[in-house]
N, C-alpha and C. Protein backbone atom coordinates (compact mmCIF):
# COMPACT_ATOMS: atom_id res chain seq x y z
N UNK A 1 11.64 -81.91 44.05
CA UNK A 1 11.86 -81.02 45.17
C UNK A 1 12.47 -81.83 46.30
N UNK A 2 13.62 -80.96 47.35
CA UNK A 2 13.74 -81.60 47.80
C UNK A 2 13.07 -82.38 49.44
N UNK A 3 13.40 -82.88 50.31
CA UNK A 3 12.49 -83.67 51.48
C UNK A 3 12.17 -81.78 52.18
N UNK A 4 13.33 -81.16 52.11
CA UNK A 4 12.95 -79.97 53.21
C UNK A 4 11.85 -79.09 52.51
N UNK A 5 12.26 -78.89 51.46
CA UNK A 5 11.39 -78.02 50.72
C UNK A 5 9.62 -78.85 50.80
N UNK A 6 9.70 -79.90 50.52
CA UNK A 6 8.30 -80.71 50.88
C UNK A 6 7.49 -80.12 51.89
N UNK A 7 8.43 -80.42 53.13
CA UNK A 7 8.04 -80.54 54.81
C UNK A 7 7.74 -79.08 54.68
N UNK A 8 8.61 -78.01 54.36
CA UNK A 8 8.18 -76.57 54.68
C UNK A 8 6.64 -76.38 53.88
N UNK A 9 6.34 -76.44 52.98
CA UNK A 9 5.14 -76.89 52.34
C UNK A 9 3.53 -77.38 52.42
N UNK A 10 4.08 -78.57 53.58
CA UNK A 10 3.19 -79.14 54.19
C UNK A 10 3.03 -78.36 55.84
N UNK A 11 3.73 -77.94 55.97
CA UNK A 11 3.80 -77.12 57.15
C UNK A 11 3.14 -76.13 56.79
N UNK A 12 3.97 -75.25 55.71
CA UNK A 12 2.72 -74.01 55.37
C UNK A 12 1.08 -74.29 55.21
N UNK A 13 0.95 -75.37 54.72
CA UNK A 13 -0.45 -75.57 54.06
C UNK A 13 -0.70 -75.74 55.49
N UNK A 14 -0.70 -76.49 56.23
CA UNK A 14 -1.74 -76.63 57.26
C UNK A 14 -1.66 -75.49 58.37
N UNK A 15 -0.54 -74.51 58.97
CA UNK A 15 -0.54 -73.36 59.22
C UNK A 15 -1.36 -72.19 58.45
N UNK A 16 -1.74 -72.53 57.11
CA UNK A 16 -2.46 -71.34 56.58
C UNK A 16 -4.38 -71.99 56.42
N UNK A 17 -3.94 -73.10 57.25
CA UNK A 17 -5.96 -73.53 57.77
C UNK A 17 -6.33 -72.07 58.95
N UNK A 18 -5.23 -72.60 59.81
CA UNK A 18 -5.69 -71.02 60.94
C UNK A 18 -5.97 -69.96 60.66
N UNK A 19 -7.37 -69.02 60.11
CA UNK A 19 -7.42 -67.83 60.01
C UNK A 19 -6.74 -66.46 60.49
N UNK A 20 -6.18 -67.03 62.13
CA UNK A 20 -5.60 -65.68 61.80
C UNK A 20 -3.87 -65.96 61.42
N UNK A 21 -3.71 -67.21 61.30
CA UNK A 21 -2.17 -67.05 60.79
C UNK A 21 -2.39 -66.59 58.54
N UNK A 22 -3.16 -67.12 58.34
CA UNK A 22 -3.67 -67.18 57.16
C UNK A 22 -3.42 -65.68 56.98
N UNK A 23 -4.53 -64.47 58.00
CA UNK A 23 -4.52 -63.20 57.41
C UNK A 23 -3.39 -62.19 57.56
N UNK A 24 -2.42 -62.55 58.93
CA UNK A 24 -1.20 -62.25 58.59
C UNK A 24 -0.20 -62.23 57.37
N UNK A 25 -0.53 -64.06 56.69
CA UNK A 25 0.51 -64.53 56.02
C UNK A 25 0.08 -63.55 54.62
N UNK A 26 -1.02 -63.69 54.70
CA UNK A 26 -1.43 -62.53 53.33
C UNK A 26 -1.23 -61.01 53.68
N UNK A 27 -1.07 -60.88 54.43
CA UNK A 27 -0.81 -59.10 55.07
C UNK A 27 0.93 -59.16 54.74
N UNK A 28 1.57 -59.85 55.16
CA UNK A 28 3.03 -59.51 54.80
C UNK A 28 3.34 -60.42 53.75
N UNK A 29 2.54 -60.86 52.51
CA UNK A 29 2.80 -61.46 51.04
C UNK A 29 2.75 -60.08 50.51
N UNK A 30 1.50 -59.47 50.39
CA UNK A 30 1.57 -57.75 49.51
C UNK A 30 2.26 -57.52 50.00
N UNK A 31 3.14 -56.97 51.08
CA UNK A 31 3.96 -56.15 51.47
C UNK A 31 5.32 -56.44 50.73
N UNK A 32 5.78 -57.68 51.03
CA UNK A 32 7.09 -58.29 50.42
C UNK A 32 6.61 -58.45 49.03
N UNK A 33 5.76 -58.86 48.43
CA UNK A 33 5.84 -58.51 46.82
C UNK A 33 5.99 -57.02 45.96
N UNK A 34 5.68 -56.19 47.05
CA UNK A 34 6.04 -54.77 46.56
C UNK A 34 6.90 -54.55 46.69
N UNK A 35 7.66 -54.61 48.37
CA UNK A 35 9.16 -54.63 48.19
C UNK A 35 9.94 -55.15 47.16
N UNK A 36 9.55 -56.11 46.82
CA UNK A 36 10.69 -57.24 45.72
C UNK A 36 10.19 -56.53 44.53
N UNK A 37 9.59 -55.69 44.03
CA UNK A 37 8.94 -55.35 42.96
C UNK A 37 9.23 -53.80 42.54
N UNK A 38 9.51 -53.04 44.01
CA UNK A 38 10.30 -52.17 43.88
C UNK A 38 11.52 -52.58 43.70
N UNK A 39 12.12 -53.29 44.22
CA UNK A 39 13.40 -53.60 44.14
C UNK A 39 14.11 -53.98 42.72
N UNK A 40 12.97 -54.41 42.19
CA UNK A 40 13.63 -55.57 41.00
C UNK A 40 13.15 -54.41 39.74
N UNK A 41 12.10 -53.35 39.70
CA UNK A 41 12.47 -51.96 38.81
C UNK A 41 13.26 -50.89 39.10
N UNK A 42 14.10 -51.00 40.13
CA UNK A 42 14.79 -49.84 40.54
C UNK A 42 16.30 -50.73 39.59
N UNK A 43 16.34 -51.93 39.97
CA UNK A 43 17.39 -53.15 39.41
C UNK A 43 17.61 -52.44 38.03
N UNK A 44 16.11 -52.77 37.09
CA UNK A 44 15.94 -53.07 36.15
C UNK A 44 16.55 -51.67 35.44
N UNK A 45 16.11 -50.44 36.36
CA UNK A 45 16.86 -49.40 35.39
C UNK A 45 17.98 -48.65 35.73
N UNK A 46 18.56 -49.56 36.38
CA UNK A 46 19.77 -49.20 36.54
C UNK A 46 20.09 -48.12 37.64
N UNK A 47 19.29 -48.23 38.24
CA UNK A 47 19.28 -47.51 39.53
C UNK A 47 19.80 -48.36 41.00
N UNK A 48 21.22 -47.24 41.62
CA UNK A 48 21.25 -47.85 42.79
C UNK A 48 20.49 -46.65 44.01
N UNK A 49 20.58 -47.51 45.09
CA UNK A 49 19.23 -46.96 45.89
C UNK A 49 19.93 -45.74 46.35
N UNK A 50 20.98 -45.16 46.01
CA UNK A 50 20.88 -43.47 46.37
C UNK A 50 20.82 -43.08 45.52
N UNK A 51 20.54 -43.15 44.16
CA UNK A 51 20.16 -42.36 43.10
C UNK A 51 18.74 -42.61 42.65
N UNK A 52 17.95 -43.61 43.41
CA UNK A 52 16.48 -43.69 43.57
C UNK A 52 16.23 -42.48 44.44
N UNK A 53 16.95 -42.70 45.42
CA UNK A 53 16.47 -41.70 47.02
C UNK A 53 16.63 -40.16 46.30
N UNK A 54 17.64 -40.10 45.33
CA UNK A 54 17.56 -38.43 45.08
C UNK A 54 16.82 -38.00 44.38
N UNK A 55 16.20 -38.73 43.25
CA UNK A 55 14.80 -38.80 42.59
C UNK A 55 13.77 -38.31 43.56
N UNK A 56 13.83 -39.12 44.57
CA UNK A 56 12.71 -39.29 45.71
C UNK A 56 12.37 -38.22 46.57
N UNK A 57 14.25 -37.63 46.27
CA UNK A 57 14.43 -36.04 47.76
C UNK A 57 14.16 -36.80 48.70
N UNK A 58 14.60 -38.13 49.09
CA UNK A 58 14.90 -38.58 50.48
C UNK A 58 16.10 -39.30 50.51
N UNK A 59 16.52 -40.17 51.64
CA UNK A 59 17.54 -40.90 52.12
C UNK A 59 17.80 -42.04 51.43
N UNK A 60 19.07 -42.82 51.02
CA UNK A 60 19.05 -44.34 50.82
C UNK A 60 18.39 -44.68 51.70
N UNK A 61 18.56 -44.87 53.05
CA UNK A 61 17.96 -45.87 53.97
C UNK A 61 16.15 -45.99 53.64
N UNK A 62 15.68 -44.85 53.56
CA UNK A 62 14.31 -45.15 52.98
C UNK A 62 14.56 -45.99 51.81
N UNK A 63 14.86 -45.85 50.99
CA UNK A 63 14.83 -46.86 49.98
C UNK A 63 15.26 -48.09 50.05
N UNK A 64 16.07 -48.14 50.72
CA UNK A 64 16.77 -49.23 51.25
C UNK A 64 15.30 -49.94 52.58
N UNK A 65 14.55 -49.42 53.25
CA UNK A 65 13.22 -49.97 54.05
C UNK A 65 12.39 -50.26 53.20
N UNK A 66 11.90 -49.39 52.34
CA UNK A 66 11.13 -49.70 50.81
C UNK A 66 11.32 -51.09 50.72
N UNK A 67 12.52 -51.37 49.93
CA UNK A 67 12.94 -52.57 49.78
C UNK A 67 12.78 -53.89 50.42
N UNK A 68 12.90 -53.57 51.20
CA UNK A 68 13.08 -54.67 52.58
C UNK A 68 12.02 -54.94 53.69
N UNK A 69 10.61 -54.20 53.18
CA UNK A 69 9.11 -53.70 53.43
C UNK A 69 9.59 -53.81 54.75
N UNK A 70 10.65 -52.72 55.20
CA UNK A 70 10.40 -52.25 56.78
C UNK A 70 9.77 -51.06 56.77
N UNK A 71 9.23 -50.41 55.96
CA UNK A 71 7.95 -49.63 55.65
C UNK A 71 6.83 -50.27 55.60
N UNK A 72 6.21 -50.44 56.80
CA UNK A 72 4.91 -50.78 57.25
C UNK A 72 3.77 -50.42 56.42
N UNK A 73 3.57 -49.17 56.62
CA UNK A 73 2.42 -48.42 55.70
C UNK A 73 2.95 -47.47 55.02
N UNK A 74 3.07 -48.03 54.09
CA UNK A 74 3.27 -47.11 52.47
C UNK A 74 2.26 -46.24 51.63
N UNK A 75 2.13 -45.32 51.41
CA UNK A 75 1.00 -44.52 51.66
C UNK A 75 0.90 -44.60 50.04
N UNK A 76 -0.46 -44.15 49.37
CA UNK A 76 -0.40 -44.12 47.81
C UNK A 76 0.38 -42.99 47.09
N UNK A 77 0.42 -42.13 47.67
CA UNK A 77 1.42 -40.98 47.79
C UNK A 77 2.44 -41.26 47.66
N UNK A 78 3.55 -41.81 48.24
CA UNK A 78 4.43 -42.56 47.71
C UNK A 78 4.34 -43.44 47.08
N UNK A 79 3.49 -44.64 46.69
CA UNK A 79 3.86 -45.22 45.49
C UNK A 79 3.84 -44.70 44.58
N UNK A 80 3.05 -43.30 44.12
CA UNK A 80 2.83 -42.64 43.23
C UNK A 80 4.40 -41.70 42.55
N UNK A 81 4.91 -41.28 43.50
CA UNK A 81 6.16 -41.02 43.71
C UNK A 81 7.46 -42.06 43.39
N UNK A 82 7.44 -43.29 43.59
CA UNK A 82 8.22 -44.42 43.45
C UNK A 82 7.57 -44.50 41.73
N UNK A 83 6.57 -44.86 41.42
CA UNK A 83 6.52 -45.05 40.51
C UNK A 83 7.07 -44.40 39.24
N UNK A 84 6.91 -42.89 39.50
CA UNK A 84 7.49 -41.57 38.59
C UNK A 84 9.08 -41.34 38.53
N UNK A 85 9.46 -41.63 39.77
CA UNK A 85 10.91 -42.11 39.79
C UNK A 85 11.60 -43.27 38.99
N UNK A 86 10.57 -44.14 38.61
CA UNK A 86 10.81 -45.28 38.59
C UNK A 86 10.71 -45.01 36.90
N UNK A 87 10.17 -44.03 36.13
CA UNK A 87 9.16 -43.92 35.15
C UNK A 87 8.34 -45.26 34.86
N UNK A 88 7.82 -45.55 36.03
CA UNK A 88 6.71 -46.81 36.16
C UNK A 88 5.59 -45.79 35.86
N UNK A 89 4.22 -46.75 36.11
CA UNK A 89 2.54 -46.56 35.94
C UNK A 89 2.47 -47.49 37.37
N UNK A 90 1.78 -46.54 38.09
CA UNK A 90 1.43 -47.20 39.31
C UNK A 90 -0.27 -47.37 39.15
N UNK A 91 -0.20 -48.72 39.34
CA UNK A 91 -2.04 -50.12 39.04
C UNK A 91 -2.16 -50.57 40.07
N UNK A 92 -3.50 -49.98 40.92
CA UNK A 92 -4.08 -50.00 42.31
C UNK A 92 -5.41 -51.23 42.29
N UNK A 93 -5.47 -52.25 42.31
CA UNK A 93 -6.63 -53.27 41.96
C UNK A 93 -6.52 -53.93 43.44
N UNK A 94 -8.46 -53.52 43.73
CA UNK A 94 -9.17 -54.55 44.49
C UNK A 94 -9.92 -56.13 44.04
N UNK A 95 -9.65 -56.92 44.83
CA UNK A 95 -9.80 -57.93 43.99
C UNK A 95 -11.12 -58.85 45.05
């Protein structure tokens, strides 16, 4: 790896001692792993994001926020919806 990639690393690790930077950093990890996760099955079937959105009966740009988790709170309602669009199985686990 290289020296930067190290330093960012060691930076993260000791920034994620601080609890509340810690519960942020995990508050927008789920968020961006769903985004990237929607993103990367909408990819996978060949869907571009206005022919997700018409599935959806909404806008690209929603899908396009989806994506890009500028959708704050995503309700289960819609994932449930994303998922059927998606012909995904939407898996809700507390851990």
């Amino acid at each position: 790896m290289n020296k930067k990639g190290t330093d960012f690393n060691e930076w993260l690790k000791g920034q994620l001692k601080h609890p509340g930077f810690r519960k942020a950093y995990k508050e927008e990890d789920v968020r961006a792993r769903l985004a990237l996760r929607i993103a990367e099955l909408r990819r996978k079937r060949n869907l571009t994001q206005g022919q997700l959105a018409r599935r959806l009966r909404t806008t690209q740009q929603v899908v396009s926020n989806l994506e890009t988790f500028k959708h704050a709170n995503v309700t289960v309602g819609t994932l449930q919806k994303l998922a059927a669009a998606l012909n995904s199985r939407l898996v809700l686990e507390l851990r």
